[in-house]
N, C-alpha and C. Protein backbone atom coordinates (compact mmCIF):
# COMPACT_ATOMS: atom_id res chain seq x y z
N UNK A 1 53.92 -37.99 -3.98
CA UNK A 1 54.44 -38.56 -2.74
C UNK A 1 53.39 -39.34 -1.97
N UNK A 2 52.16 -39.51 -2.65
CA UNK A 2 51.39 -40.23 -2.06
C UNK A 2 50.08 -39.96 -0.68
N UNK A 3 50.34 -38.35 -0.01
CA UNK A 3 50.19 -38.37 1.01
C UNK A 3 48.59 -38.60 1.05
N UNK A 4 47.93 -38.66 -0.03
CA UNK A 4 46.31 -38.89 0.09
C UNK A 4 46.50 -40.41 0.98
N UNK A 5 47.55 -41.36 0.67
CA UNK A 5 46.89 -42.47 1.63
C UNK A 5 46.66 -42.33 2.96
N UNK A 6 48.27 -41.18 3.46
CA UNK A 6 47.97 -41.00 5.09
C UNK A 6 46.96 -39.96 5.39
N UNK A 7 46.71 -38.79 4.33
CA UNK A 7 45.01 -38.37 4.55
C UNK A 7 43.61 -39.36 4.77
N UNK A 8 44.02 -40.23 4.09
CA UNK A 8 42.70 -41.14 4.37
C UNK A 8 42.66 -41.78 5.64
N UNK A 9 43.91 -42.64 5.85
CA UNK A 9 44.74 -43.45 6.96
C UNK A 9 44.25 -42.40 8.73
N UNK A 10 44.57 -41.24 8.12
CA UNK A 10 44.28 -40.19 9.47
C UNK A 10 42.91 -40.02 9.72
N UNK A 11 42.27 -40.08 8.43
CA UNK A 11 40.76 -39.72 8.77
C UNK A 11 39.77 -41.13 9.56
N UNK A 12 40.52 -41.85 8.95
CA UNK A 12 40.05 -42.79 9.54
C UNK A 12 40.14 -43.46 10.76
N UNK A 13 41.19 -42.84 11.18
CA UNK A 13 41.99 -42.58 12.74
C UNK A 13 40.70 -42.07 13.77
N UNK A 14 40.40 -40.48 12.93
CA UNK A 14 39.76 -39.61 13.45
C UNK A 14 38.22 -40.75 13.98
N UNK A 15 38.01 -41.07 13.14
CA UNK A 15 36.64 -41.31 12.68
C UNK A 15 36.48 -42.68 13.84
N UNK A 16 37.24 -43.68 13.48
CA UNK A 16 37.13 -45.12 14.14
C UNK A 16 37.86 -44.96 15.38
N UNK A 17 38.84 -44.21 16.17
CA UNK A 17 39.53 -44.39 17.09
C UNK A 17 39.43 -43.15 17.85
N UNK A 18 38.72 -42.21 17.31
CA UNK A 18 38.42 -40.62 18.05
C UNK A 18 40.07 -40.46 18.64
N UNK A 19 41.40 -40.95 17.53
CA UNK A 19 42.34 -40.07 18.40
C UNK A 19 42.19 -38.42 18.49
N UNK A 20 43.17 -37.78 19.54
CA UNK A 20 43.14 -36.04 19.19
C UNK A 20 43.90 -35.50 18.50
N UNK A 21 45.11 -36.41 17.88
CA UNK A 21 46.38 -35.85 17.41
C UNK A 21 46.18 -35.23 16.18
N UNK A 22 46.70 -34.33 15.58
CA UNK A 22 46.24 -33.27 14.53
C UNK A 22 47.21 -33.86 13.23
N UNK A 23 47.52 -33.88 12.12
CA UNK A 23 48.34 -33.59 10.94
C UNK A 23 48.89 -32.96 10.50
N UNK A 24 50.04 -32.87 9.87
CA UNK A 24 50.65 -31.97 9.84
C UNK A 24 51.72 -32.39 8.59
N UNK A 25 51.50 -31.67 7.07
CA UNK A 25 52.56 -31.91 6.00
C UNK A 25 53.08 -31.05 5.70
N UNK A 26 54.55 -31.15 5.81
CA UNK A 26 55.09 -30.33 4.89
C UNK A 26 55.93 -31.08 3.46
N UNK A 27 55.70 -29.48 3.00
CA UNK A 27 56.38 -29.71 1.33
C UNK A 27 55.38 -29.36 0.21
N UNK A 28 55.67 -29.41 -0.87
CA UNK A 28 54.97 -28.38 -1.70
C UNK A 28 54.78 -29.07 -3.17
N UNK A 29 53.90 -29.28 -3.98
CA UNK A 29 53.72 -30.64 -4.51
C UNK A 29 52.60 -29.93 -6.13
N UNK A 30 52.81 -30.89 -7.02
CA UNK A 30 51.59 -30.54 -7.91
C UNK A 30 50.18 -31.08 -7.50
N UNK A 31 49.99 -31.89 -6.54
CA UNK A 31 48.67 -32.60 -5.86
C UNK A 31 48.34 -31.95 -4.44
N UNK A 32 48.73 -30.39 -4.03
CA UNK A 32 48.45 -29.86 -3.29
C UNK A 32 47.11 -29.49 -3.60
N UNK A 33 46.19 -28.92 -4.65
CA UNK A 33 44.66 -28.64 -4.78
C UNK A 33 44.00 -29.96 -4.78
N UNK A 34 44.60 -31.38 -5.44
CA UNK A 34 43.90 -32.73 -5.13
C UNK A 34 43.75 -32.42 -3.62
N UNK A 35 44.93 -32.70 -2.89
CA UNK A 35 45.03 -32.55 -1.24
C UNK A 35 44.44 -31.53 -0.26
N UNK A 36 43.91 -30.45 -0.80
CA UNK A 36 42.95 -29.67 -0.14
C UNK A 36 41.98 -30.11 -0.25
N UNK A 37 41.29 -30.15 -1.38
CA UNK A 37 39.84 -30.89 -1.83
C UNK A 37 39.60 -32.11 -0.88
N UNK A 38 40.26 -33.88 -0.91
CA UNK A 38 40.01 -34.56 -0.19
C UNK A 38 39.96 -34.08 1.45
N UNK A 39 40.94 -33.42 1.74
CA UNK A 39 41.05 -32.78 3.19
C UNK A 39 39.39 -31.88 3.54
N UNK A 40 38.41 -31.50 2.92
CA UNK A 40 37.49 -30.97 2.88
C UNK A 40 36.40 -32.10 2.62
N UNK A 41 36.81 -32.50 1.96
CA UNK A 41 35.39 -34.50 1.67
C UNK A 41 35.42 -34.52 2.78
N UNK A 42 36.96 -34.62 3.45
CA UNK A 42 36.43 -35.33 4.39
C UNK A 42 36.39 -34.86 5.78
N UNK A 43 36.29 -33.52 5.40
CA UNK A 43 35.61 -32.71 6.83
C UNK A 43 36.72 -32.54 7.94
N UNK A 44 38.17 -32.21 7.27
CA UNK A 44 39.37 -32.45 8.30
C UNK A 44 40.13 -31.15 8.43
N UNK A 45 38.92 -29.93 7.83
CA UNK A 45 39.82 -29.03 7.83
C UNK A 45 40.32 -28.18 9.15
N UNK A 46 40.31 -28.60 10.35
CA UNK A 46 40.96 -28.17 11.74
C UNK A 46 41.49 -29.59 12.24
N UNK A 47 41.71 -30.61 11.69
CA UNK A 47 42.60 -31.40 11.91
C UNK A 47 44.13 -31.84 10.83
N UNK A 48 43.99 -31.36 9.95
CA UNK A 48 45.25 -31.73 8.49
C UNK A 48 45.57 -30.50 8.23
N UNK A 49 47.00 -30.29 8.06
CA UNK A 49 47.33 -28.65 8.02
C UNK A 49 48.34 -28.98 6.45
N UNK A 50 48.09 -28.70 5.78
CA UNK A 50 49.45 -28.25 4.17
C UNK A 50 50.01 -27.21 4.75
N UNK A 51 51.22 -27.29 5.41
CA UNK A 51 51.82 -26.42 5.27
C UNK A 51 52.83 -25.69 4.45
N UNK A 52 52.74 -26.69 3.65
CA UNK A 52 53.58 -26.14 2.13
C UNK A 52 55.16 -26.42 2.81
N UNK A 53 56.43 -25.65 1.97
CA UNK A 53 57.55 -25.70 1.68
C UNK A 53 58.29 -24.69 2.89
N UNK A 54 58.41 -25.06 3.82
CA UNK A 54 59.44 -24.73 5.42
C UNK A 54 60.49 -24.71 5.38
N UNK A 55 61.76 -23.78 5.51
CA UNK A 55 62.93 -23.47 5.26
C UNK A 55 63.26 -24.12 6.52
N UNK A 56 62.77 -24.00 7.37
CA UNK A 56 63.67 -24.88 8.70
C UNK A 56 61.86 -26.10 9.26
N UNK A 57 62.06 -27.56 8.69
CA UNK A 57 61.00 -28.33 9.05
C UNK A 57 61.36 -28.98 10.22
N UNK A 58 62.68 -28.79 10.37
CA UNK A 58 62.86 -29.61 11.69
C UNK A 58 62.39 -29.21 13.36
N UNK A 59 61.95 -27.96 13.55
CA UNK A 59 60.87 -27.62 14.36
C UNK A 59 59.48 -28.49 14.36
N UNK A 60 58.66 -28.38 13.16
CA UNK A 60 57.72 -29.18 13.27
C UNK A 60 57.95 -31.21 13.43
N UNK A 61 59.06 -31.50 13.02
CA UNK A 61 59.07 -33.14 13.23
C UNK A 61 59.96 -33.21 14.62
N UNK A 62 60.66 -32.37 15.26
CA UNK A 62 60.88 -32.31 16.80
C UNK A 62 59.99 -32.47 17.26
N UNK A 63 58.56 -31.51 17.32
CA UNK A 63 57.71 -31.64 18.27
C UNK A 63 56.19 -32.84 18.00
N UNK A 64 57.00 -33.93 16.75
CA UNK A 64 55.95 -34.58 16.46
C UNK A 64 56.20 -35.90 17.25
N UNK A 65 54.88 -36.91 17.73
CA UNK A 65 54.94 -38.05 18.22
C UNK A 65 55.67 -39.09 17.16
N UNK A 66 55.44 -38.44 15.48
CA UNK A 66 55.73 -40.03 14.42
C UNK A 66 56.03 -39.10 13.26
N UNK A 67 56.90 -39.81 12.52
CA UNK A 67 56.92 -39.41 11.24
C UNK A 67 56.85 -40.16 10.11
N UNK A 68 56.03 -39.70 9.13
CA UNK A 68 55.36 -40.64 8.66
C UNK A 68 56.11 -40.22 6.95
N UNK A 69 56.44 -40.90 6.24
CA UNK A 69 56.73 -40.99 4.62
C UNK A 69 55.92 -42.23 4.17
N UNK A 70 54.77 -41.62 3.34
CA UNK A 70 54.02 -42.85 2.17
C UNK A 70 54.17 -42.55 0.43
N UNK A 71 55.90 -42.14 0.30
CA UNK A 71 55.94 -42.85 -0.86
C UNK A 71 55.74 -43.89 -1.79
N UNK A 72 55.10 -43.59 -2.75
CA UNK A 72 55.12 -44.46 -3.72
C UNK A 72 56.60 -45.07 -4.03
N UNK A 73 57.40 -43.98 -4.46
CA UNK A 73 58.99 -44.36 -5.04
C UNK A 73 60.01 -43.87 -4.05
N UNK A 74 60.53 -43.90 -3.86
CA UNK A 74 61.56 -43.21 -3.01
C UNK A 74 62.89 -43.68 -2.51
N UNK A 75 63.86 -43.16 -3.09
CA UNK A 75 65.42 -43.09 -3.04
C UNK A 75 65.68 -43.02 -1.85
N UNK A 76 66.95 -42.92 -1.72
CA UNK A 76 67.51 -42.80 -0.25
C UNK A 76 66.80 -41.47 0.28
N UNK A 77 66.28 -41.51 1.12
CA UNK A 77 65.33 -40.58 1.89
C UNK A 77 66.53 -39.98 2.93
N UNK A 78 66.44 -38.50 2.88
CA UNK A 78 66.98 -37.89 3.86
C UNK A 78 66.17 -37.67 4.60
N UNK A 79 64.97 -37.21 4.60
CA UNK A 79 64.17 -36.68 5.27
C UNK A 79 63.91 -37.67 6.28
N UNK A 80 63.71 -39.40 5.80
CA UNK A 80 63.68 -40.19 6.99
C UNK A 80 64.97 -39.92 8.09
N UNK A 81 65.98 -40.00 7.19
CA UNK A 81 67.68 -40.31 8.16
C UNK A 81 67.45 -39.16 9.06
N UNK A 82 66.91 -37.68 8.65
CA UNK A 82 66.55 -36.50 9.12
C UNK A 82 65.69 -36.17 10.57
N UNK A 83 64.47 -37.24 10.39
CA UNK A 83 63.49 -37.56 11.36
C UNK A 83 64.60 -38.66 12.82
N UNK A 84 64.80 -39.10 11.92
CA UNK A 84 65.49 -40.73 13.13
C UNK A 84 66.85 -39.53 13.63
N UNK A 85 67.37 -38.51 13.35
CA UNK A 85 68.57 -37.64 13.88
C UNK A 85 67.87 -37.36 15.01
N UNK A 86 66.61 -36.52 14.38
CA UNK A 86 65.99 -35.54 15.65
C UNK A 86 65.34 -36.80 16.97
N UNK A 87 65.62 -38.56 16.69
CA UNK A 87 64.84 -39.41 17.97
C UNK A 87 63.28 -39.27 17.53
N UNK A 88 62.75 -39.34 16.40
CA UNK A 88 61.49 -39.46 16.21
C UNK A 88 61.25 -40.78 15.39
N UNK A 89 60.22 -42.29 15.78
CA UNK A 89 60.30 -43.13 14.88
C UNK A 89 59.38 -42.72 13.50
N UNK A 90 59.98 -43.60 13.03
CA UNK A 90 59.62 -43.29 11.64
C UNK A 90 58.63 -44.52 11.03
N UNK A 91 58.10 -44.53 10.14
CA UNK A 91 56.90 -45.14 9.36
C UNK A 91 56.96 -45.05 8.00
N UNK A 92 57.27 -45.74 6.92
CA UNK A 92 57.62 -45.12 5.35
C UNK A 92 56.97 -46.85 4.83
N UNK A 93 56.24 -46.23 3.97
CA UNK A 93 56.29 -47.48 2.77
C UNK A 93 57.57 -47.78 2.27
N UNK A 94 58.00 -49.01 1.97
CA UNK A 94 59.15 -49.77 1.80
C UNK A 94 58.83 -49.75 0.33
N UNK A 95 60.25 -49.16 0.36
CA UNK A 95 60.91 -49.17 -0.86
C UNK A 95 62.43 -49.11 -0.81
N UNK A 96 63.30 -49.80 -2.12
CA UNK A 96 64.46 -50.08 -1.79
C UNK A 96 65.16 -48.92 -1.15
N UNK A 97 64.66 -47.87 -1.19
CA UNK A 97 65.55 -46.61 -0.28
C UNK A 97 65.27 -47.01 0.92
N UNK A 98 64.01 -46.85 1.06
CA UNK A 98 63.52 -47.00 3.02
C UNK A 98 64.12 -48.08 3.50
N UNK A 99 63.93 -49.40 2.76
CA UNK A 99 64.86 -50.84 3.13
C UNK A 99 65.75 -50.65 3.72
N UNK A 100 67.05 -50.00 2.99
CA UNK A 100 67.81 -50.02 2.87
C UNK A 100 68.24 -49.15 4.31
N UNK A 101 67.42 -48.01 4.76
CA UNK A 101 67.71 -47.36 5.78
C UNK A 101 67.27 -47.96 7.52
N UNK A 102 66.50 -48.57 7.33
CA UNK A 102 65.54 -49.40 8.11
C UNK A 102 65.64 -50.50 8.43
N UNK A 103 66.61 -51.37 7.61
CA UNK A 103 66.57 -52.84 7.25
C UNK A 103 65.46 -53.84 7.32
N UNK A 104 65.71 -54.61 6.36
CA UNK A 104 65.05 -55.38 6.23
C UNK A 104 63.36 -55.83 7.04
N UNK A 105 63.91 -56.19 8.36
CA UNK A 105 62.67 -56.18 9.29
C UNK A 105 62.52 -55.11 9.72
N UNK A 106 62.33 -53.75 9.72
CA UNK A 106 61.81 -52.81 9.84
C UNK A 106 62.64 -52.85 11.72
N UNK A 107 64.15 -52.78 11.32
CA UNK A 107 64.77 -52.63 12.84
C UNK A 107 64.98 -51.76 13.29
N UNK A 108 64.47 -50.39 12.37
CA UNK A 108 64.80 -48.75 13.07
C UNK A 108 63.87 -48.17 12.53
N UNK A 109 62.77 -49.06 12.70
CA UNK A 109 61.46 -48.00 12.01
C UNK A 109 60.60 -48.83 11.70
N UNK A 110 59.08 -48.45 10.88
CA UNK A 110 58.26 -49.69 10.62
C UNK A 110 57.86 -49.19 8.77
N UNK A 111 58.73 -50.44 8.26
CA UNK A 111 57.78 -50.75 6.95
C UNK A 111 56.70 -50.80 6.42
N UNK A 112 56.00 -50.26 5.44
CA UNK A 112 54.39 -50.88 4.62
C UNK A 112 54.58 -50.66 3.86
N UNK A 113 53.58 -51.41 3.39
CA UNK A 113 53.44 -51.71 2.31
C UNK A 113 52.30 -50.71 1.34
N UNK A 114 51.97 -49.62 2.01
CA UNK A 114 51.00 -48.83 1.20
C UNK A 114 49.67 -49.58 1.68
N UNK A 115 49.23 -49.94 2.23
CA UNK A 115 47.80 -50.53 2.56
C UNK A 115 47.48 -49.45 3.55
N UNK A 116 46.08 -48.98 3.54
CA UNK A 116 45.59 -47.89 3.96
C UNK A 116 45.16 -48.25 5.28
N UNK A 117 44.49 -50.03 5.43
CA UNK A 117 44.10 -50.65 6.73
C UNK A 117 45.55 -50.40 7.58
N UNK A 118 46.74 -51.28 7.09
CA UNK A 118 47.56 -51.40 7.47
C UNK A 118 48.78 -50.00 8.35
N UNK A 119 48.15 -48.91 7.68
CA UNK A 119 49.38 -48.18 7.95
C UNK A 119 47.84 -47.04 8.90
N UNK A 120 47.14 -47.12 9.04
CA UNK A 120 45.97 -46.92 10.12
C UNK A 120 46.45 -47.50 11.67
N UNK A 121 46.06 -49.27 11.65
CA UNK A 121 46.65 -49.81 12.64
C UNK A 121 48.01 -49.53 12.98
N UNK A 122 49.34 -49.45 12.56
CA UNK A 122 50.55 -48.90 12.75
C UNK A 122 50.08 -48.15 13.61
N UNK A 123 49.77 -46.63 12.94
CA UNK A 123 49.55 -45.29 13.57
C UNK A 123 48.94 -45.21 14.70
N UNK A 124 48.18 -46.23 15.06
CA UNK A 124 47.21 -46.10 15.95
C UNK A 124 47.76 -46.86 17.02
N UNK A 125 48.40 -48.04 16.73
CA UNK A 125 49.56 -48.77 17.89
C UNK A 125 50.88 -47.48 18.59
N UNK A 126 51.20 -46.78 17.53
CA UNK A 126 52.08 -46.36 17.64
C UNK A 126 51.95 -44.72 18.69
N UNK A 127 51.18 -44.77 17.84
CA UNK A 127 50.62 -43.00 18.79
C UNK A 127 50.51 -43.31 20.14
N UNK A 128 49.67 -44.46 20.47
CA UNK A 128 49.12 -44.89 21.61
C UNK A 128 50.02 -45.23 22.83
N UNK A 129 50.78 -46.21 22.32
CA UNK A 129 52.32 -46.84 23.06
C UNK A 129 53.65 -45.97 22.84
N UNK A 130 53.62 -45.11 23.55
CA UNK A 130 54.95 -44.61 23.82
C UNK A 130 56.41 -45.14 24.08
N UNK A 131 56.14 -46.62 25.21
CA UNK A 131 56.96 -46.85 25.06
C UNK A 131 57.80 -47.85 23.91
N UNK A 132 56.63 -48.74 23.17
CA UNK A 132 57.05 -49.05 21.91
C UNK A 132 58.22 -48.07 21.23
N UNK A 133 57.51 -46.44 20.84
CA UNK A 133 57.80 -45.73 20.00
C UNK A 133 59.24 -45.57 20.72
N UNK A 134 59.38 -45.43 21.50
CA UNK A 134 60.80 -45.12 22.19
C UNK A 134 61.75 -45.68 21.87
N UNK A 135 61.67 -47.51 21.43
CA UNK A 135 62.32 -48.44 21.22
C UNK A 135 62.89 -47.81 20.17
N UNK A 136 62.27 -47.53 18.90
CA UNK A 136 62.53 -47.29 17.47
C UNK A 136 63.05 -46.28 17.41
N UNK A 137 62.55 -45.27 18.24
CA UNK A 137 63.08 -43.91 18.44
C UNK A 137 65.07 -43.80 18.86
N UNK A 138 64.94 -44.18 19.20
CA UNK A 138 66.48 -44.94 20.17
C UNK A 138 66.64 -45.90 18.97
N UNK A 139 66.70 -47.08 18.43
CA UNK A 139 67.62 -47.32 17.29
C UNK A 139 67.81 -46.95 15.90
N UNK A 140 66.53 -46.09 15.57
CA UNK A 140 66.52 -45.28 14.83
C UNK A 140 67.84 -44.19 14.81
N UNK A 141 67.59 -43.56 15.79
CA UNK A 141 69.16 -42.37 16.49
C UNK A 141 70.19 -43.38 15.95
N UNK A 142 70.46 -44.21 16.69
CA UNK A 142 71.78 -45.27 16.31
C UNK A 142 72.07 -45.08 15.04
N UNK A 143 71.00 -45.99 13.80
CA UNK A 143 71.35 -46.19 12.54
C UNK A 143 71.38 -44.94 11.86
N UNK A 144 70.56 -44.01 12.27
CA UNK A 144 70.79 -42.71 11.30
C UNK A 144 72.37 -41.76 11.77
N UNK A 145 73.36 -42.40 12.66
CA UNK A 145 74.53 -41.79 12.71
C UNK A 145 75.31 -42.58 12.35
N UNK A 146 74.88 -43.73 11.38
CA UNK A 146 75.77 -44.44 10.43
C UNK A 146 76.29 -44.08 9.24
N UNK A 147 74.98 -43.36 8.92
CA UNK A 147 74.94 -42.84 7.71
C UNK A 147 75.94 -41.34 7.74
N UNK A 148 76.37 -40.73 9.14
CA UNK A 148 77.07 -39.57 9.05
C UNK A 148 77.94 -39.18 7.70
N UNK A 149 78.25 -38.30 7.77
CA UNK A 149 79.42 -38.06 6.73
C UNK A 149 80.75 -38.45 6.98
N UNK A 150 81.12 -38.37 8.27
CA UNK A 150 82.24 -39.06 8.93
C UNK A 150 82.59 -40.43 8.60
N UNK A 151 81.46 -40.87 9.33
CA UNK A 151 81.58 -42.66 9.12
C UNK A 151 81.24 -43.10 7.45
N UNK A 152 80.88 -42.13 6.74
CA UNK A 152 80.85 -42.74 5.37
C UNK A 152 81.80 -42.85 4.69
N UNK A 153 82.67 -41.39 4.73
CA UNK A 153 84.41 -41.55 4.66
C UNK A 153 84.97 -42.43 4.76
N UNK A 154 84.68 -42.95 6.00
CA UNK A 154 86.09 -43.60 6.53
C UNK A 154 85.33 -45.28 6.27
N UNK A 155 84.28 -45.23 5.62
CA UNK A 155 84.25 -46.42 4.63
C UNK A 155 84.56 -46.72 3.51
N UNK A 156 84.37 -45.83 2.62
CA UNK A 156 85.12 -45.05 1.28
C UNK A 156 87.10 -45.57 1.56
N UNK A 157 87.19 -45.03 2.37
CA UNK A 157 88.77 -45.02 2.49
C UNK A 157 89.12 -46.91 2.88
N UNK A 158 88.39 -47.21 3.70
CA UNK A 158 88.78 -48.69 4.00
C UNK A 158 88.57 -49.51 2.62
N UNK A 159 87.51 -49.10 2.04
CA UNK A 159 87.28 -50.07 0.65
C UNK A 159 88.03 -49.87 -0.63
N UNK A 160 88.31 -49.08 -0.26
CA UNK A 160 89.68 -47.95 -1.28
C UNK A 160 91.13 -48.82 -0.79
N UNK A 161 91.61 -48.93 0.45
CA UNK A 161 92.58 -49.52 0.40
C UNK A 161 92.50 -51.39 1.22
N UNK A 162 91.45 -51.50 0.80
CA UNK A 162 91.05 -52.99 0.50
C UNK A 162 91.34 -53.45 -1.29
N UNK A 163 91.68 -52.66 -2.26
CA UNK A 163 91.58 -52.58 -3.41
C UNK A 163 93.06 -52.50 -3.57
């Protein structure tokens, strides 16, 4: 899932911008001992937390400023639609899933491209400006109750008797 880029991306946060904001992953992975190890290079161990596999994660991305996905590959992401429910903006390397949830210009969230400079500056605009984040936060909410189960139905059914 990639998250060594936003380990690096954060450290470098730490390092060049002295933010205070801490890290925080969940989920549970075969690159969890890669991901301890770098988290220790680079001297982040009271700032980056693995918290492994959380039966209820939506406590921890409620009380977060951003949520961040740096997939490499990634399908329709619930976990984004998940984040933008709870009013938190979101940040994902673009890929035809994230596209697709986000659109195109990144209108309910912000696109990258995987660049480690790039998704640094994001984070660091973003943490900073609240009220930016608010914007996204708020149409984020919008587009992720498109996707309801309700309104997906009753698209199903219109294209069904469009046929």
């Amino acid at each position: 899932k990639n998250q060594a880029l936003l380990i690096k991306s954060f450290s470098r946060l730490k390092k060049e911008k002295n933010i205070l904001e801490k890290l925080v992953i969940i989920g549970e992975g075969k690159e969890r001992e890669k991901l301890q190890m770098l988290i220790k290079n680079l001297n982040l161990e009271n700032e980056v937390f693995l918290l492994g596999q959380k039966l209820n994660p939506y406590k921890y991305i409620a009380n977060s400023k951003l949520f961040v996905l740096t997939s490499k590959n990634e399908g329709f992401s619930l976990t984004c639609i998940e984040a933008m429910i709870l009013r938190k903006m979101v940040i994902v390397t673009e890929t035809n899933g994230t596209r697709e949830i986000l659109g195109n210009k990144s209108n309910y969230g912000k696109l990258i491209s995987g660049d480690e400079t790039d998704l640094l500056n994001l984070l660091f605009f973003y943490l900073k400006n609240e009220n930016e984040r608010k914007k996204y936060k708020e149409e984020g909410y919008k587009r992720a109750k498109q996707f309801d189960k309700g309104n997906a139905k009753l698209a199903i059914e219109e294209f069904i008797d469009r046929i």
